[in-house]
Protein backbone atom coordinates (compact mmCIF):
# COMPACT_ATOMS: atom_id res chain seq x y z
CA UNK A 1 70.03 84.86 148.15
CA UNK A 2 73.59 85.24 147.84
CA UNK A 3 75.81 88.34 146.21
CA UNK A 4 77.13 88.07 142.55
CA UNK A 5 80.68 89.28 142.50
CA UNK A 6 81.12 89.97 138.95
CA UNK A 7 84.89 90.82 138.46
CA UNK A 8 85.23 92.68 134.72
CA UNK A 9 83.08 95.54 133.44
CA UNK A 10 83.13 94.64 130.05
CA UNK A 11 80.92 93.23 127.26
CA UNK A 12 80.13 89.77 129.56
CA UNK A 13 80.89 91.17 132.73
CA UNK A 14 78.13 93.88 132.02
CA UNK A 15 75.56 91.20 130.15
CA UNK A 16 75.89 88.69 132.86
CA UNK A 17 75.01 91.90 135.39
CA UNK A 18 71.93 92.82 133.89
CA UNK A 19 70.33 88.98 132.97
CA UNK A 20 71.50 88.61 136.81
CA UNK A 21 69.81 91.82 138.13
CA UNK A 22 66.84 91.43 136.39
CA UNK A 23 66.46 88.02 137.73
CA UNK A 24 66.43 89.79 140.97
CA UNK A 25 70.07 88.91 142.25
CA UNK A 26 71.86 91.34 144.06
CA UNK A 27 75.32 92.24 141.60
CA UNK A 28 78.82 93.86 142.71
CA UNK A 29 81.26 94.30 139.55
CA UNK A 30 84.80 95.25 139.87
CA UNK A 31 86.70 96.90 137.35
CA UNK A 32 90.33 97.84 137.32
CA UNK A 33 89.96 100.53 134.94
CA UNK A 34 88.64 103.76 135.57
CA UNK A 35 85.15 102.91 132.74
CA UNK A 36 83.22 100.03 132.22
CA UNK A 37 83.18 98.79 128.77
CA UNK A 38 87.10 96.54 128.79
CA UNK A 39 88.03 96.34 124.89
CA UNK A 40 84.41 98.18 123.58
CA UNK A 41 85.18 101.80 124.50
CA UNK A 42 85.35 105.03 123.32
CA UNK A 43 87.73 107.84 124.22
CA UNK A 44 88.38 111.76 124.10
CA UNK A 45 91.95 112.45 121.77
CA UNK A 46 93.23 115.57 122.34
CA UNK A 47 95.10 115.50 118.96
CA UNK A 48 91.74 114.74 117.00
CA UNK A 49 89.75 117.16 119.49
CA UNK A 50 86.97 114.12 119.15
CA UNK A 51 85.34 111.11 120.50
CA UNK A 52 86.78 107.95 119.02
CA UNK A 53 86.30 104.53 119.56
CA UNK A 54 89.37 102.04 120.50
CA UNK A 55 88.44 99.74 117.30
CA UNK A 56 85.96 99.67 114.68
CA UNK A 57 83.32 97.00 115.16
CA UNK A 58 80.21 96.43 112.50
CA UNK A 59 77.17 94.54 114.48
CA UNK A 60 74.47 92.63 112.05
CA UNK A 61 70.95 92.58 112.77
CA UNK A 62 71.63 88.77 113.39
CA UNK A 63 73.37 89.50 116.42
CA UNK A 64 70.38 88.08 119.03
CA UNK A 65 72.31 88.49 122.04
CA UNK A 66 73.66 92.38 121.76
CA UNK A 67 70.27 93.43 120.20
CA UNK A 68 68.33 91.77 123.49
CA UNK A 69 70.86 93.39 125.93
CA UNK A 70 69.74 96.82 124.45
CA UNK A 71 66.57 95.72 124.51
CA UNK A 72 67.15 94.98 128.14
CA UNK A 73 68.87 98.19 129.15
CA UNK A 74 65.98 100.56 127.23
CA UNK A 75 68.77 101.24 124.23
CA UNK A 76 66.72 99.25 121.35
CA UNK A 77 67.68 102.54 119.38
CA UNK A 78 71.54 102.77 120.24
CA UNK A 79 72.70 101.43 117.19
CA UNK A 80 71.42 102.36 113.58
CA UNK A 81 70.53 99.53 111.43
CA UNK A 82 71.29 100.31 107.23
CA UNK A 83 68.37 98.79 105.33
CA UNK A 84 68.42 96.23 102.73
CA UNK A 85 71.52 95.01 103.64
CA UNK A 86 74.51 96.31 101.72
CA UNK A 87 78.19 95.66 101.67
CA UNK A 88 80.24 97.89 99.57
CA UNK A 89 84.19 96.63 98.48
CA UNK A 90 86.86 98.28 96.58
CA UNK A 91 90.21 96.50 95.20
CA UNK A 92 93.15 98.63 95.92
CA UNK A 93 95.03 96.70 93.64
CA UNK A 94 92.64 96.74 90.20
CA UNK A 95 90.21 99.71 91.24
CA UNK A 96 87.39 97.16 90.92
CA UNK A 97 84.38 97.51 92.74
CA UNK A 98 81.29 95.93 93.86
CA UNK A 99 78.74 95.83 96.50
CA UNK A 100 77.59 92.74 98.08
CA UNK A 101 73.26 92.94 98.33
CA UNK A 102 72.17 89.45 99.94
CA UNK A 103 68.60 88.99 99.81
CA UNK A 104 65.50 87.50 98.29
CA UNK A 105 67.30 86.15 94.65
CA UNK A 106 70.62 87.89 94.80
CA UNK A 107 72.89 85.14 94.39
CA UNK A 108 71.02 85.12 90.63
CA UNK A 109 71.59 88.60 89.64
CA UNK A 110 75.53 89.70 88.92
CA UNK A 111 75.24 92.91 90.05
CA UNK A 112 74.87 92.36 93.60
CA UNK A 113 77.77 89.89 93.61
CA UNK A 114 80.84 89.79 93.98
CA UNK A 115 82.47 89.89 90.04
CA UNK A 116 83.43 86.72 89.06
CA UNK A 117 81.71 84.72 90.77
CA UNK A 118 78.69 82.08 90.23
CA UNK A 119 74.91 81.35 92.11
CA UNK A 120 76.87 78.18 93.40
CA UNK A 121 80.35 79.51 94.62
CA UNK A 122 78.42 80.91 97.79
CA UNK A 123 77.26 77.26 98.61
CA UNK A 124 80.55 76.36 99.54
CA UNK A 125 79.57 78.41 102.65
CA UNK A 126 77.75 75.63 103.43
CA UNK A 127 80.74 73.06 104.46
CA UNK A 128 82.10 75.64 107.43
CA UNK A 129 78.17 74.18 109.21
CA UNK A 130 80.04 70.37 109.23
CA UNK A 131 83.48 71.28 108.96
CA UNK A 132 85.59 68.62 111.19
CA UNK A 133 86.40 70.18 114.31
CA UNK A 134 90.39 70.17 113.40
CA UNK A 135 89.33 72.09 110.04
CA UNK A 136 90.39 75.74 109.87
CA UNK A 137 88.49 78.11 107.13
CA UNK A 138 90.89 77.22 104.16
CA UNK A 139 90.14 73.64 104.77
CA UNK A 140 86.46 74.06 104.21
CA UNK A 141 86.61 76.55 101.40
CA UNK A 142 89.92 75.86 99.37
CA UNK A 143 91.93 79.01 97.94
CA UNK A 144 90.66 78.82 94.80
CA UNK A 145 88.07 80.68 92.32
CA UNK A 146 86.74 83.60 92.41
CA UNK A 147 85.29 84.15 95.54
CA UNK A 148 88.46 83.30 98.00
CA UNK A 149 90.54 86.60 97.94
CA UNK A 150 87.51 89.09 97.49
CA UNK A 151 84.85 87.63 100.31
CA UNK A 152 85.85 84.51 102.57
CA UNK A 153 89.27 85.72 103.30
CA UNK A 154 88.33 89.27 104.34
CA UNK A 155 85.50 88.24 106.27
CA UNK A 156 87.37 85.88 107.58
CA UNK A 157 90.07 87.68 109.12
CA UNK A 158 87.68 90.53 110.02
CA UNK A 159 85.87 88.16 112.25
CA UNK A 160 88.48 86.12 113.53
CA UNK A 161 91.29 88.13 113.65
CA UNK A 162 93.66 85.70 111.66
CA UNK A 163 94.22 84.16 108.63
CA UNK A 164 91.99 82.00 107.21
CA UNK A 165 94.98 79.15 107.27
CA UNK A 166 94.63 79.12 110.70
CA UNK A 167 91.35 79.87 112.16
CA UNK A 168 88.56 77.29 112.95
CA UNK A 169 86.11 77.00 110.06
CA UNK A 170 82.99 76.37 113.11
CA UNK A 171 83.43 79.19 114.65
CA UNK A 172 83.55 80.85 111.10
CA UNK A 173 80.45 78.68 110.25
CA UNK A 174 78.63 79.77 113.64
CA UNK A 175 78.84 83.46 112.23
CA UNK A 176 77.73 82.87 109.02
CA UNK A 177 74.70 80.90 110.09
CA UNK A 178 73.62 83.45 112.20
CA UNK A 179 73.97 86.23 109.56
CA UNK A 180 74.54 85.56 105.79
CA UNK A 181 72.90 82.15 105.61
CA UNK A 182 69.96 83.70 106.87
CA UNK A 183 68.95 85.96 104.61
CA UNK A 184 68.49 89.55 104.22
CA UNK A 185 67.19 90.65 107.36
CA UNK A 186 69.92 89.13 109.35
CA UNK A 187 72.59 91.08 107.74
CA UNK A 188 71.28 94.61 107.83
CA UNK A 189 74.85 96.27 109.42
CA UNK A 190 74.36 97.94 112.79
CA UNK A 191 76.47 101.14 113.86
CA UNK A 192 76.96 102.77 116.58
CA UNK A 193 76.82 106.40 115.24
CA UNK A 194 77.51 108.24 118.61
CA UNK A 195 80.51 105.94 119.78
CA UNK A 196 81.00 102.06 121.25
CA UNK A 197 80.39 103.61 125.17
CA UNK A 198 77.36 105.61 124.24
CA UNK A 199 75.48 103.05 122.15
CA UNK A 200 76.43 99.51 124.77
CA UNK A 201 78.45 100.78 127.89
CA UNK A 202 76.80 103.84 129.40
CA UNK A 203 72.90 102.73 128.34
CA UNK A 204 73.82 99.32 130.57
CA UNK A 205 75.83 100.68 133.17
CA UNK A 206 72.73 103.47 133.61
CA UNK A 207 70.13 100.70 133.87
CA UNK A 208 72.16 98.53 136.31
CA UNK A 209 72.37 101.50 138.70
CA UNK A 210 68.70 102.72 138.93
CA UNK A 211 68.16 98.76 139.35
CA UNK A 212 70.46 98.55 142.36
CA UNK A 213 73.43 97.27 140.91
CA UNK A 214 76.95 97.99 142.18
CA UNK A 215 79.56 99.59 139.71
CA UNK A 216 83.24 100.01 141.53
CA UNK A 217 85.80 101.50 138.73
CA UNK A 218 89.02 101.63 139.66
CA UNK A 219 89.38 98.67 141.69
CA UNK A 220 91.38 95.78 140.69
CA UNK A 221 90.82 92.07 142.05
CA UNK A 222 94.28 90.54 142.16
CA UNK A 223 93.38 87.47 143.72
CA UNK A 224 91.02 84.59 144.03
CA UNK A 225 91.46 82.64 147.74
CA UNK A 226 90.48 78.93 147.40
CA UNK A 227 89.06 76.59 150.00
CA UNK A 228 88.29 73.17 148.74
CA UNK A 229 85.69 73.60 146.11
CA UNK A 230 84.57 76.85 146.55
CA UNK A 231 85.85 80.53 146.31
CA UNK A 232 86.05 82.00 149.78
CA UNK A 233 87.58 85.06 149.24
CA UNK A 234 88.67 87.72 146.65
CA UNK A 235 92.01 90.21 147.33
CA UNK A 236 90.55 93.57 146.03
CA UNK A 237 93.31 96.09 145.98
CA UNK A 238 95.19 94.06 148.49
CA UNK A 239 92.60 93.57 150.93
CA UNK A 240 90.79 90.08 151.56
CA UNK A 241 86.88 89.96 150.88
CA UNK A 242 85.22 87.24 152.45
CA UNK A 243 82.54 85.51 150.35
CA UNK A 244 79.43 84.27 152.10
CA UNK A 245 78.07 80.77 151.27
CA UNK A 246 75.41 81.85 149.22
CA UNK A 247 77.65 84.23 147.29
CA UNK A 248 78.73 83.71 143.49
CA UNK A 249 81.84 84.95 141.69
CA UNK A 250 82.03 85.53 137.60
CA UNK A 251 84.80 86.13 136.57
CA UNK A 252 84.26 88.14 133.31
CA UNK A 253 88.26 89.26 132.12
CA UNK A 254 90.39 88.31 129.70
CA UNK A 255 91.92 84.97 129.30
CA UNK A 256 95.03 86.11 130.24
CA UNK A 257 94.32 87.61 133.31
CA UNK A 258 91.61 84.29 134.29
CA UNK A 259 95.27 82.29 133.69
CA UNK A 260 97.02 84.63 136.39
CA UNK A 261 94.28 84.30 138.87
CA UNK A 262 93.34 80.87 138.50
CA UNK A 263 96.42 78.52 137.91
CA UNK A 264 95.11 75.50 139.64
CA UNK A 265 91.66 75.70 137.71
CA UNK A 266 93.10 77.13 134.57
CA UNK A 267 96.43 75.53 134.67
CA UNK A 268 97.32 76.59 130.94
CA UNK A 269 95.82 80.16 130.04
CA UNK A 270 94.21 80.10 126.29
CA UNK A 271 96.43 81.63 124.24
CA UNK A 272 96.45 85.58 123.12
CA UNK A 273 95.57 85.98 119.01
CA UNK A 274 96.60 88.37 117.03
CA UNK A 275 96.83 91.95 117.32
CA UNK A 276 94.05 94.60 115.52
CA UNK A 277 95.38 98.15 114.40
CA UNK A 278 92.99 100.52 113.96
CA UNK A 279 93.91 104.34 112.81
CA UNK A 280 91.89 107.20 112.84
CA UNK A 281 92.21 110.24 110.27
CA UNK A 282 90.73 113.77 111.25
CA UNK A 283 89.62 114.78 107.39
CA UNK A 284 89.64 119.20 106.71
CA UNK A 285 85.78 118.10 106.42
CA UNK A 286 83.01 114.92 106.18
CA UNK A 287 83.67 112.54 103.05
CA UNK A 288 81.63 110.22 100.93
CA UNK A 289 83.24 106.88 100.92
CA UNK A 290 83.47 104.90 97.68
CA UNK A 291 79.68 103.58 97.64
CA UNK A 292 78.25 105.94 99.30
CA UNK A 293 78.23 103.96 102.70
CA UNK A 294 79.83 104.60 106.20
CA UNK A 295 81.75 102.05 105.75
CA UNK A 296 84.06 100.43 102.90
CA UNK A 297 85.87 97.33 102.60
CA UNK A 298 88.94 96.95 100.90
CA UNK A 299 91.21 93.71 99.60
CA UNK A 300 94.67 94.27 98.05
CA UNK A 301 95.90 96.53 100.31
CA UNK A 302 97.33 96.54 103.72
CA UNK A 303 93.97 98.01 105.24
CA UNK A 304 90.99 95.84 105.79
CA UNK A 305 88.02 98.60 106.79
CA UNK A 306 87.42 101.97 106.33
CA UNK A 307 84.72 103.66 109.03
CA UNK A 308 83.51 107.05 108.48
CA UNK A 309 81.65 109.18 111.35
CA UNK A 310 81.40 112.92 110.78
CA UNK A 311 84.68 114.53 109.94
CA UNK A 312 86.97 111.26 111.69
CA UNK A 313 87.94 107.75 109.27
CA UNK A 314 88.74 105.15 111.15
CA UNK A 315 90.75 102.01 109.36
CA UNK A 316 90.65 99.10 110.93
CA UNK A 317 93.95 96.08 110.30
CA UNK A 318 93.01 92.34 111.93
CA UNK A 319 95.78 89.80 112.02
CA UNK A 320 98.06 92.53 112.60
CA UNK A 321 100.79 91.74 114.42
CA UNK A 322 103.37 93.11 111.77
CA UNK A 323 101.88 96.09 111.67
CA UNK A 324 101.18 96.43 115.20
CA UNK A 325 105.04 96.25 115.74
CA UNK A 326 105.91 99.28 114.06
CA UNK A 327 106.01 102.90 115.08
CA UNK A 328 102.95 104.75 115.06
CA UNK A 329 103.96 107.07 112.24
CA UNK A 330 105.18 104.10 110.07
CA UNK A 331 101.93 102.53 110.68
CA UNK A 332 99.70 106.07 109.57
CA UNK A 333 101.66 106.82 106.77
CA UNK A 334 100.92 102.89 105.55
CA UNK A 335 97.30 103.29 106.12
CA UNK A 336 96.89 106.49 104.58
CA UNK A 337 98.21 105.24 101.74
CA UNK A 338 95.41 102.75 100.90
CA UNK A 339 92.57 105.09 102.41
CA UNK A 340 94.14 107.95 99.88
CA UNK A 341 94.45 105.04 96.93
CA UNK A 342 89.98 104.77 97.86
CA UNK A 343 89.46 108.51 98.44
CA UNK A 344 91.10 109.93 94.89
CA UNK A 345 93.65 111.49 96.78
CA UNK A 346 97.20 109.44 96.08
CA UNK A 347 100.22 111.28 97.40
CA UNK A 348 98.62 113.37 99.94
CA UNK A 349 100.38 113.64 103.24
CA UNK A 350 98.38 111.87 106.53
CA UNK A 351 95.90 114.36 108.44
CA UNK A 352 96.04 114.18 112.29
CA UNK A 353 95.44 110.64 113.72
CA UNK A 354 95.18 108.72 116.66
CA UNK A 355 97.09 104.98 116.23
CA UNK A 356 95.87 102.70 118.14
CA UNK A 357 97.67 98.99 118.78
CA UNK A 358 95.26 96.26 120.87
CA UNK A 359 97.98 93.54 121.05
CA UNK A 360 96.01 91.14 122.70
CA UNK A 361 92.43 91.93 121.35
CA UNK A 362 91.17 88.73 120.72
CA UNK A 363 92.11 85.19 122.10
CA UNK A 364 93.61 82.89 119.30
CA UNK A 365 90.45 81.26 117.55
CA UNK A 366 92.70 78.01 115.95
CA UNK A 367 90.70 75.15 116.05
CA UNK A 368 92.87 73.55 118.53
CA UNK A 369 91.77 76.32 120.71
CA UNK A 370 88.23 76.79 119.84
CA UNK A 371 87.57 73.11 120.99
CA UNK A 372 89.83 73.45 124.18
CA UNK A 373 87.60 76.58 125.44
CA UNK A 374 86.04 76.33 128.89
CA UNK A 375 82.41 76.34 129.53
CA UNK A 376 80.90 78.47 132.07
CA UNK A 377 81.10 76.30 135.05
CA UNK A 378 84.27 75.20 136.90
CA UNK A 379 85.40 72.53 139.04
CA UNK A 380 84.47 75.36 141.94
CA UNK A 381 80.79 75.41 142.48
CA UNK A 382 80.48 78.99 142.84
CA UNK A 383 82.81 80.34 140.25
CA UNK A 384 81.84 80.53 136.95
CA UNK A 385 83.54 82.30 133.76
CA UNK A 386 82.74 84.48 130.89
CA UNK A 387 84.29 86.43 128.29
CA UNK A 388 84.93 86.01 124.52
CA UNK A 389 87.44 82.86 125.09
CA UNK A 390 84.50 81.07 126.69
CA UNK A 391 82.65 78.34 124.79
CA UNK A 392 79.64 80.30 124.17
CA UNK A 393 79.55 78.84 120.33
CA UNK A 394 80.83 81.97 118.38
CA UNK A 395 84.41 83.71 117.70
CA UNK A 396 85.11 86.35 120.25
CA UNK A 397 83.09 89.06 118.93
CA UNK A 398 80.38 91.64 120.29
CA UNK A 399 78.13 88.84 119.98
CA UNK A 400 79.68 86.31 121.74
CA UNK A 401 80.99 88.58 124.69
CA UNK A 402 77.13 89.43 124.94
CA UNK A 403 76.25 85.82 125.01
CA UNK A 404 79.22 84.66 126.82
CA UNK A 405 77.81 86.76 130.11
CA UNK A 406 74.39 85.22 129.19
CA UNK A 407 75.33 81.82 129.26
CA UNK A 408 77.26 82.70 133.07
CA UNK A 409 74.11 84.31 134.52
CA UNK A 410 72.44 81.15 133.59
CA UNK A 411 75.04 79.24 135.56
CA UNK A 412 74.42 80.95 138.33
CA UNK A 413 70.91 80.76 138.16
CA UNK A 414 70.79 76.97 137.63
CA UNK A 415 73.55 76.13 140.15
CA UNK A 416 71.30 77.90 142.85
CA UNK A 417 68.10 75.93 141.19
CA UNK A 418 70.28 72.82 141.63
CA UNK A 419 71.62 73.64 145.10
CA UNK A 420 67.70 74.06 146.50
CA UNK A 421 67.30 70.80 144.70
CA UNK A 422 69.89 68.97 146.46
CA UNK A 423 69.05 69.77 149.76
CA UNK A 424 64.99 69.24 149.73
CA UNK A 425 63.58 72.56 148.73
CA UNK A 426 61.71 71.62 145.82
CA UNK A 427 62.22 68.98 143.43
CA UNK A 428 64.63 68.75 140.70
CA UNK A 429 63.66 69.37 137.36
CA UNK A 430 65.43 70.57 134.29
CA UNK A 431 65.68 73.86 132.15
CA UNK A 432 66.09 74.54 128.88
CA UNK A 433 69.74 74.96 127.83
CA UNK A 434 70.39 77.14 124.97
CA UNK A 435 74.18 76.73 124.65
CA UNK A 436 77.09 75.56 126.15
CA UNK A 437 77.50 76.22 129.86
């Protein structure tokens, strides 16, 4: 058997590396920067003197994929799960709050609601599942009553970083099939109390070593070499690495950078989305959030998310390209305002933070987009893709990077099943296919 050249160490890159180990394939990943872990990372700040995470993300207990690649990598406890369910919101603008409690017959009792609303508002949640392809989320649940401005628009622009006017009500409808239209025990929220790298990057990156696995960090592939309808060769740092007939690339980076080093394949790179802001606060001392949760939501204000772990708040902006354009101080003294406005504390000066901008964090989730995304495979039979911007069914999420590398691995698997096939080996026959590839 061939070598898997897997060129990104993130989310996919590293789930495509273990489904591809385990299924005894020998695996090579590249990775330009000096960690694994692309966009879900954590990092020492000398200003904070802690541990922080680049953004905030909340996993659900509905998230299959991530929960069977720690399950995979001997991490089934990396990430704490909050039971029942619970989803705690605070209007900046009214002082208002409520805490959202799905489960069992919650949609019939007011206090685990959101205020305002009726049982049947939440079936409108229902027309994202057969939405037209062209819809975005507006189109399937109209701007009106009393459920618009204080659930699907912040959830909507929390998961696909942009405004509900202009992001694809399926891939919206994907999420909430998986999670909220499931019940209870799909939604439980998952956190990662000891940082993003501890809880999915380091447990992975451990197993894939004692299983044989190549990590190289610091090494950047800035070129694919093409002959007819294969890969032959990578440029790694400048120097040309011949591929061997049996070998496999995946190329597991951002759209962007797929665009740059595949122009004939993908002639027009999917588009970059909108930028995230996240800040984080060092407090004097550990807080109680409004709710009593680790984490808050909040409508009416500039901030979207409020994070708590230990002594650090985190806020975290989607659709923030405004924001993201302004200087760092600007942007802390905005935040601070709304997480003061939660906290009690109005007119207090910002503690020490961290600002950080991810201008191209997610790829733009439009409809147009979401139906233009390529599949695994590609015209080149040993090349296949993953990443977020893949058609793997869901936004671009910790879920779907997770099931993006999933769906490559079994690519690669089934184009080798296929190859064998073709040539006499053993006779064809077909497997399963769980999504898009």
């Amino acid at each position: 058997m061939g070598t898997v050249l897997i060129v990104g160490a993130g989310l996919a890159g590293l789930s495509a590396a273990v489904r591809l180990t385990e299924a005894g394939r020998r695996v090579i990943l590249y990775e330009s920067a000096p960690q694994a872990g692309g966009r879900c990372r954590s990092f020492y700040d000398a200003t904070l003197d802690r541990v922080v995470d680049n953004g905030s993300h909340l996993a659900l207990s509905g998230n299959r994929s991530l929960l069977g690649y720690l399950e995979r990598v001997g991490a089934s406890e990396a990430l704490s799960e909050l039971r029942p369910a619970a989803f705690p919101f605070l209007d900046l603008g009214s002082g208002e709050r409520w805490c959202l409690r799905p489960g069992g017959l919650w949609l019939f009792d007011k206090a685990r609601r959101v205020p305002g609303s009726r049982p049947a508002d939440y079936l409108a949640a229902l027309r994202t599942l057969t939405a037209r392809p062209e819809a975005a989320v507006a189109d399937a649940l109209p701007p009106d009553g009393a459920l618009y401005e204080r659930l699907w628009r912040p959830l909507a622009v929390s998961v696909m970083n942009g405004a509900p006017e202009r992001v694809s009500a399926r891939l919206f409808g994907a999420v909430l099939r998986e999670t909220l239209l499931r019940g209870e025990a799909a939604c439980r929220p998952l956190f990662a109390e000891k940082g993003l790298s501890a809880a999915l990057v380091d447990p992975a990156v451990a197993w894939l070593m004692r299983h044989g696995a190549d990590l190289r960090t610091g090494t950047r592939v800035d070129g694919l070499e093409r002959a007819g309808d294969r890969v032959a060769a990578l440029s790694v740092d400048g120097e040309r690495i011949p591929l061997g007939s049996e070998d496999t690339v995946v190329l597991a980076v951002p759209a962007w950078i797929a665009g740059r080093l595949l122009p004939d394949v993908l002639p027009v790179p999917p588009a970059a989305g909108r930028a995230i802001v996240n800040a984080h606060f060092r407090l004097p001392a550990p807080i109680d959030l409004p709710g009593g949760l680790p984490f808050l939501g909040l409508v009416g204000g500039t901030a979207d998310w409020l994070f708590r772990r230990g002594d650090v708040l985190s806020v975290t902006v989607s659709d923030a390209d405004a924001l993201a354009g302004q200087p760092a101080e600007t942007v802390a003294a905005t935040l601070w305002r709304d997480v003061a406005k939660a906290l009690g504390t109005a007119g207090t000066a910002p503690p020490p933070h961290r600002i950080v901008k991810e201008r191209r964090a997610t790829p733009d989730q439009s409809p147009v987009h979401a139906a233009n995304r390529p599949g695994a495979r590609t015209e080149l039979e040993n090349l296949v893709l993953a990443g977020d911007w893949t058609n793997m069914g869901l936004p671009a999420t910790l879920e779907g990077a997770v099931r993006s590398g999933e769906f490559a691995a079994r690519a690669v698997l089934t184009a080798r099943i296929t190859t064998f096939s073709r040539l006499g080996l053993f006779p064809a026959f077909t497997l399963p296919r769980r999504g898009p590839i």
